[in-house]
Protein backbone atom coordinates (compact mmCIF):
# COMPACT_ATOMS: atom_id res chain seq x y z
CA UNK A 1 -24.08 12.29 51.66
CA UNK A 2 -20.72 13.36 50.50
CA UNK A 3 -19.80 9.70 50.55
CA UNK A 4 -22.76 8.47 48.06
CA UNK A 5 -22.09 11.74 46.28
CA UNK A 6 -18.25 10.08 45.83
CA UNK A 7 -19.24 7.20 44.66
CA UNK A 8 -21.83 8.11 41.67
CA UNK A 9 -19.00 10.63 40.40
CA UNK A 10 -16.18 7.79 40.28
CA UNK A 11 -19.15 5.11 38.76
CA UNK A 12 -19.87 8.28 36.13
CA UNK A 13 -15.96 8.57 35.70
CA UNK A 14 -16.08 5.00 34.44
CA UNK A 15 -18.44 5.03 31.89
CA UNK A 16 -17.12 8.39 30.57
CA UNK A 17 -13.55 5.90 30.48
CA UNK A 18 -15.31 3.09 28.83
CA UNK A 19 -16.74 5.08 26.21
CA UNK A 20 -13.54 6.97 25.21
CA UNK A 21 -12.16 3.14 25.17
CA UNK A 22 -14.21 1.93 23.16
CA UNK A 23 -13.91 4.82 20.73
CA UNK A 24 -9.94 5.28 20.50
CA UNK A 25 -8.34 2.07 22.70
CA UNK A 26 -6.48 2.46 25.66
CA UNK A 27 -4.15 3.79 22.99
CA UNK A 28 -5.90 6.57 22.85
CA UNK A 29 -5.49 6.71 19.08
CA UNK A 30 -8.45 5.90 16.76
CA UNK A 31 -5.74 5.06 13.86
CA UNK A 32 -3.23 2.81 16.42
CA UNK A 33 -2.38 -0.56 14.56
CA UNK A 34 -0.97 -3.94 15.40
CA UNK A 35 1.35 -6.29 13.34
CA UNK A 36 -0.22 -9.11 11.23
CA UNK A 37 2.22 -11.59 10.10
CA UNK A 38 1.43 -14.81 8.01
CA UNK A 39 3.55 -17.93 6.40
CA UNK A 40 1.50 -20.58 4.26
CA UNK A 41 3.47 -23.69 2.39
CA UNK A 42 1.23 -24.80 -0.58
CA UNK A 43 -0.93 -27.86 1.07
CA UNK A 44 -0.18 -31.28 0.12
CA UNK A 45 3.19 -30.08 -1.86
CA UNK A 46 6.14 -32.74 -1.51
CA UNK A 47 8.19 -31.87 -4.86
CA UNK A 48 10.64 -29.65 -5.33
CA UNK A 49 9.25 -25.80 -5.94
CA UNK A 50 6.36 -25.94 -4.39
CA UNK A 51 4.86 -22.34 -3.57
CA UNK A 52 4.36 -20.08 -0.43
CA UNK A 53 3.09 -16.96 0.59
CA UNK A 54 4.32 -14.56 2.90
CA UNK A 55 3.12 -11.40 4.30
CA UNK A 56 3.81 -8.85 7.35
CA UNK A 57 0.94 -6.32 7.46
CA UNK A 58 -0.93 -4.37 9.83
CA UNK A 59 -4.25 -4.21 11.24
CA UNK A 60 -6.35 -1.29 12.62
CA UNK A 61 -8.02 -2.33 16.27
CA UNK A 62 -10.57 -0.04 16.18
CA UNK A 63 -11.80 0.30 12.17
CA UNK A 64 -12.63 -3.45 10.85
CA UNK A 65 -13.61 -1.44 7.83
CA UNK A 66 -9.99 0.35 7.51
CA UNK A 67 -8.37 -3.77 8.13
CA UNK A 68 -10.42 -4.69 5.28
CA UNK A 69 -9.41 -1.69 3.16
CA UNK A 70 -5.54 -2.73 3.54
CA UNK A 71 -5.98 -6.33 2.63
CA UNK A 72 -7.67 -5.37 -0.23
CA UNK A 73 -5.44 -3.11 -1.37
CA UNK A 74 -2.07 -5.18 -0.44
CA UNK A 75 -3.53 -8.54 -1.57
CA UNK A 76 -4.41 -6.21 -5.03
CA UNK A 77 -1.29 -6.28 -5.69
CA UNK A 78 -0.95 -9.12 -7.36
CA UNK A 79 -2.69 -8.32 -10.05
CA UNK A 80 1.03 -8.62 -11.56
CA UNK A 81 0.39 -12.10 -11.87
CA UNK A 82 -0.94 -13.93 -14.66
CA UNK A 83 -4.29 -15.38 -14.99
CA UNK A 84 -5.39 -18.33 -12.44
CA UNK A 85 -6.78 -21.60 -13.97
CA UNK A 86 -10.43 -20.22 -13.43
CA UNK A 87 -9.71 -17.22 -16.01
CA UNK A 88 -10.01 -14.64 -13.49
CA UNK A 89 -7.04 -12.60 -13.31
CA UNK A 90 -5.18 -12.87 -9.94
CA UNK A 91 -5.30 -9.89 -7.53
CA UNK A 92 -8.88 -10.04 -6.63
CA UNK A 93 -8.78 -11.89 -3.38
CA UNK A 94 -9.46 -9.54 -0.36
CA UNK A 95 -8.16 -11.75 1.91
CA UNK A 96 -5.01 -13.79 2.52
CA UNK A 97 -6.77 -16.78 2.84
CA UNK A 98 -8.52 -16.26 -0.75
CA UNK A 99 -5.21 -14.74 -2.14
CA UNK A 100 -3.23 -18.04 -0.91
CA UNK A 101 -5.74 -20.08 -2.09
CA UNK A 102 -5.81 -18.49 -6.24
CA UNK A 103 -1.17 -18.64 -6.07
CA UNK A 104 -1.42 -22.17 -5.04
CA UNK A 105 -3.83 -23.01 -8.25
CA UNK A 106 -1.87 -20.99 -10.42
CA UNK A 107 1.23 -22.64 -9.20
CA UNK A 108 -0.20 -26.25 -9.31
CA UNK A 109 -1.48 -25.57 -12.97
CA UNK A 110 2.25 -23.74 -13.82
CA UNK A 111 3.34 -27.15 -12.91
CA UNK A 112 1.33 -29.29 -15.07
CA UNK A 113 2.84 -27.65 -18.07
CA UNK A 114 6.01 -27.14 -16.57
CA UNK A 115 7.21 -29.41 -14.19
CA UNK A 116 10.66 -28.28 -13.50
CA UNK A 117 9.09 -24.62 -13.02
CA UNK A 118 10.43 -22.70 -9.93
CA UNK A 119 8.01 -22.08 -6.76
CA UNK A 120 5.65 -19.43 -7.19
CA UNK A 121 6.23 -17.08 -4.20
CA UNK A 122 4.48 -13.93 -2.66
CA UNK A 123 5.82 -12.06 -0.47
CA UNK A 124 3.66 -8.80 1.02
CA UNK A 125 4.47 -5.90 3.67
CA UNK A 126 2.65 -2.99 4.70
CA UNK A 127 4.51 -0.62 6.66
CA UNK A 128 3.47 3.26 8.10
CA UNK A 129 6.01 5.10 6.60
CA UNK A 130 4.54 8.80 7.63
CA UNK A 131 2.51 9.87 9.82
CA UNK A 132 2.20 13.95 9.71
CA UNK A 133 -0.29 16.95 9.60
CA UNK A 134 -3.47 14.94 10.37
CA UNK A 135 -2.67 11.96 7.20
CA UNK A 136 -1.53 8.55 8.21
CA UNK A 137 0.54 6.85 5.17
CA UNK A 138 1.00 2.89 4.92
CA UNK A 139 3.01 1.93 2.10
CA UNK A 140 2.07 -1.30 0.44
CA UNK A 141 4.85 -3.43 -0.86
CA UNK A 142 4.65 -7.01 -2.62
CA UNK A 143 7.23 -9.24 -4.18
CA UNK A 144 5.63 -11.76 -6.40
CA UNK A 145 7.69 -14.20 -8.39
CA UNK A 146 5.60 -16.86 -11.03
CA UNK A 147 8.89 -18.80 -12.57
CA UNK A 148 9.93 -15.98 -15.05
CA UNK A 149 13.29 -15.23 -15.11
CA UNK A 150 12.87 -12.84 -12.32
CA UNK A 151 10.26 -11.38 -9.34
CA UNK A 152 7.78 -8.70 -10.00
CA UNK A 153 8.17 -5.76 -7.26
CA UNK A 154 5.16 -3.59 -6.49
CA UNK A 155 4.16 -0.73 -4.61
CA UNK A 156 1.21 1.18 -3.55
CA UNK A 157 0.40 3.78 -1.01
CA UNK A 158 -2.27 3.92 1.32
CA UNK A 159 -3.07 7.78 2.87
CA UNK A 160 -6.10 7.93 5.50
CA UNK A 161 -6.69 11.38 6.92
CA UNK A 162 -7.29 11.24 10.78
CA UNK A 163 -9.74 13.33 11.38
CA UNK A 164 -12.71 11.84 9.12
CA UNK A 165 -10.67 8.24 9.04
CA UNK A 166 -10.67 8.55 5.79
CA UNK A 167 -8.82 6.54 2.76
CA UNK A 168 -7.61 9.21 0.22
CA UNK A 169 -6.84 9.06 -3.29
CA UNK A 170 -5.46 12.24 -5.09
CA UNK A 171 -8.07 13.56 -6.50
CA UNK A 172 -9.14 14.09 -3.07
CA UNK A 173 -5.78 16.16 -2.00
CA UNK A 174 -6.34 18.03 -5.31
CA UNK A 175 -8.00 21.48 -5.63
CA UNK A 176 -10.99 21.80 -8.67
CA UNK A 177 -9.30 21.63 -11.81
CA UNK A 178 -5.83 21.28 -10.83
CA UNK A 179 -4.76 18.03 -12.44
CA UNK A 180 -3.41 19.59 -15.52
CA UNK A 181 -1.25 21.37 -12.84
CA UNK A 182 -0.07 18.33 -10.94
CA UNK A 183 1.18 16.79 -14.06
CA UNK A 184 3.13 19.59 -15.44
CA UNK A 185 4.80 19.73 -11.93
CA UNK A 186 5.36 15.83 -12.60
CA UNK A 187 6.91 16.03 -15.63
CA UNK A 188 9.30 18.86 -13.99
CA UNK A 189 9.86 16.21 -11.34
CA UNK A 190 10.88 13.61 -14.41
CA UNK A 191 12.81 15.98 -15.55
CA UNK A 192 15.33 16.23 -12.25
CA UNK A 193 14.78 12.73 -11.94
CA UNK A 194 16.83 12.20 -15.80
CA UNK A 195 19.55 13.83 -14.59
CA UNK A 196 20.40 11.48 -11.40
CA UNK A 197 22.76 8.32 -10.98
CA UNK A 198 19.30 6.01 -11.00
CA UNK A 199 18.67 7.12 -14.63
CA UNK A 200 21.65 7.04 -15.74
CA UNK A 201 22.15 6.92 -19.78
CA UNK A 202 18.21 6.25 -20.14
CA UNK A 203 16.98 7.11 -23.52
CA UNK A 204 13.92 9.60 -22.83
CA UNK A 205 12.81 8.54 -26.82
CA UNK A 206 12.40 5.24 -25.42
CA UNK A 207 10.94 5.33 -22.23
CA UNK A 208 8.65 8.93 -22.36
CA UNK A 209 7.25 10.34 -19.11
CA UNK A 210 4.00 8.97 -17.84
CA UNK A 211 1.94 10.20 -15.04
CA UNK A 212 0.68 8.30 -12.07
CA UNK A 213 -1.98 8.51 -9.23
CA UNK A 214 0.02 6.58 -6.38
CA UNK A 215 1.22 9.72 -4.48
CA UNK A 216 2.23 9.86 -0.67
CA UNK A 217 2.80 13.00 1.27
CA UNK A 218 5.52 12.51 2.96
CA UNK A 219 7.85 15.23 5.16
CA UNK A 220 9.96 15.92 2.53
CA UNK A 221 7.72 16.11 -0.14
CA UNK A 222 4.71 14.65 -2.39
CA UNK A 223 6.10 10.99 -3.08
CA UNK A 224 5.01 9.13 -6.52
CA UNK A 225 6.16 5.84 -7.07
CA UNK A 226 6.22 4.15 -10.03
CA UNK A 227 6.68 0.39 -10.71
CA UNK A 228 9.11 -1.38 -12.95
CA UNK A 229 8.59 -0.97 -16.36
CA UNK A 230 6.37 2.11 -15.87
CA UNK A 231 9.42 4.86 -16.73
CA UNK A 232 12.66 2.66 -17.04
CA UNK A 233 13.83 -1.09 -17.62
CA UNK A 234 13.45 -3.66 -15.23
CA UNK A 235 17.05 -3.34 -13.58
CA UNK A 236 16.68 0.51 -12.98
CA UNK A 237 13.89 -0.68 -10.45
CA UNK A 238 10.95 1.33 -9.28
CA UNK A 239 11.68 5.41 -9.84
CA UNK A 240 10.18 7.74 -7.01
CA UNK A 241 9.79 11.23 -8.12
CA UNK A 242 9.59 13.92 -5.40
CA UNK A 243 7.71 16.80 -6.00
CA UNK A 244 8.33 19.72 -3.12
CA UNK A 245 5.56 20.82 -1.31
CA UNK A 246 6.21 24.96 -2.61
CA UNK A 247 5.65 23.89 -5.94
CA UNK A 248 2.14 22.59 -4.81
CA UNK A 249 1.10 25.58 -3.63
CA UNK A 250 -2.20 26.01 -5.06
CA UNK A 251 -2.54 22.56 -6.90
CA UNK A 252 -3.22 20.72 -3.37
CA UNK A 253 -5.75 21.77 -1.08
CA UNK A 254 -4.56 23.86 1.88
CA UNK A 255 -5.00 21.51 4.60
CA UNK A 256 -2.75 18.76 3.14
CA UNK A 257 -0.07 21.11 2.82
CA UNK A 258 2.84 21.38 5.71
C-alpha cells in the first residue's frame, strides 16, 4: 500500500514539474531569452559593394508573441532608410527575412543609378540592458548605412513588465495627466545636459529642446534617448538625458518607481 501510495505521489510530482516547464522553462523564468544571430550577403552579388545585413538579437523561449514583438520593433528601425523601389518606405518588414529581402532591392535599384555607390549595410543588436523591480529592458540598436556620406545610428527601447509580460510604452508608466509633468522634468534634464562636454558650444537657438517617448528605466535613472539629428548635429551623436527617479515622484506610477 505504502509502495503504490509512493508511486502515484512521484507520477503526480511529474506532472506538477511538466506543467511549471512548460509555463517558465527549466529556467524557471517566463522572460529567459536566447541569442539570435544572423549574416546574409545580397544573393547573386559579384561586383564590388554589394550589400549585407547583420543582426545579433534575442529571442524569448517561452512568448512567440514577445519574439515577434522584438523583430518588429528592431527590424522598425530602419525606417531611416529611404524608400524601396515598390514605394513603400523601408522599416516595415517584421522579419529578417522580409527586412533582408526590401535592403537588397533598395540596394540593387541604388545601383542602377549609381553604379559606383557603396554597399548598403544593416547592422542590428538587441541587448537586455536592465533588468530591475519587476521591468525587463532590451535596448534596440541598428546601424544602417545607404551610400550617403555616412551611417544612420538608431535606438529604441523595449520595457516588458514581468508580471503581466507586458510591452510598455510611457504612457503606461505615467500617472493620469502627468505628461505636462514629464516634459517639464525633460526640459530640466536638457537643461543639465547643455552644460556637459557632449554639448559642448551647441547653439540652443539652433537646435531647441524636443521631447521624446523612448524612455528606459534604468538603475540610475529614467533613460531617454534621442537619435542623431533629434537635439544636436550629426557628430555630437545620439544625446541620453537622465532624469532621476526623485524628481518622478508623482509623475510615474508607484510601482515603476525604485
Amino acid at each position: 500500500m505504502q509502495k503504490g501510495w509512493w508511486i502515484g505521489g512521484m507520477v503526480l510530482v511529474s506532472v506538477m514539474l511538466a506543467g511549471c516547464q512548460s509555463l517558465t522553462g527549466w529556467g524557471g523564468d517566463a522572460l529567459r531569452t536566447e541569442p539570435v544571430v544572423k549574416h546574409v550577403h545580397e544573393p547573386g552579388c559579384e561586383v564590388d559593394g554589394c550589400a549585407s545585413v547583420n543582426a545579433a538579437y534575442l529571442r524569448f523561449p517561452e512568448s512567440s508573441l514577445l519574439s515577434a514583438e522584438l523583430e518588429r520593433r528592431l527590424f522598425g528601425l530602419a525606417s531611416g532608410l529611404s524608400d524601396n523601389p515598390d514605394g513603400n518606405p523601408m522599416g516595415q518588414a517584421t522579419t529578417f527575412e522580409d527586412f533582408s529581402s526590401q535592403l537588397f532591392a533598395a540596394a540593387q535599384s541604388a545601383r542602377q543609378d549609381v553604379p559606383e555607390l557603396p554597399g548598403y549595410e544593416a547592422d542590428l543588436k538587441a541587448d537586455v540592458v536592465a533588468d530591475r523591480d519587476g521591468l525587463l529592458v532590451i535596448e534596440l540598436d541598428g546601424y544602417l548605412y545607404s551610400g550617403g556620406a555616412h551611417g544612420l545610428p538608431l535606438t529604441s527601447y523595449m520595457v516588458i513588465e514581468r508580471d503581466k509580460q507586458q510591452v510598455l510604452d510611457l504612457d503606461d508608466m505615467l500617472l493620469p495627466g502627468q505628461r505636462p509633468a514629464y516634459e517639464a522634468a525633460l526640459e530640466r534634464a536638457h537643461r543639465r545636459w547643455l552644460q556637459s562636454d557632449q554639448a559642448f558650444g551647441l547653439s540652443e537657438l539652433q537646435w531647441p529642446f524636443a521631447t521624446s517617448d523612448n524612455v528606459a528605466p534604468l538603475k540610475a535613472g529614467l533613460a531617454i534617448k534621442y537619435q542623431v539629428y533629434d537635439l544636436a548635429p550629426y557628430a555630437v551623436g545620439q544625446p541620453q538625458l537622465m532624469i532621476p527617479y526623485p524628481e518622478l515622484d508623482g509623475i510615474l506610477k508607484p510601482r515603476y518607481l525604485p
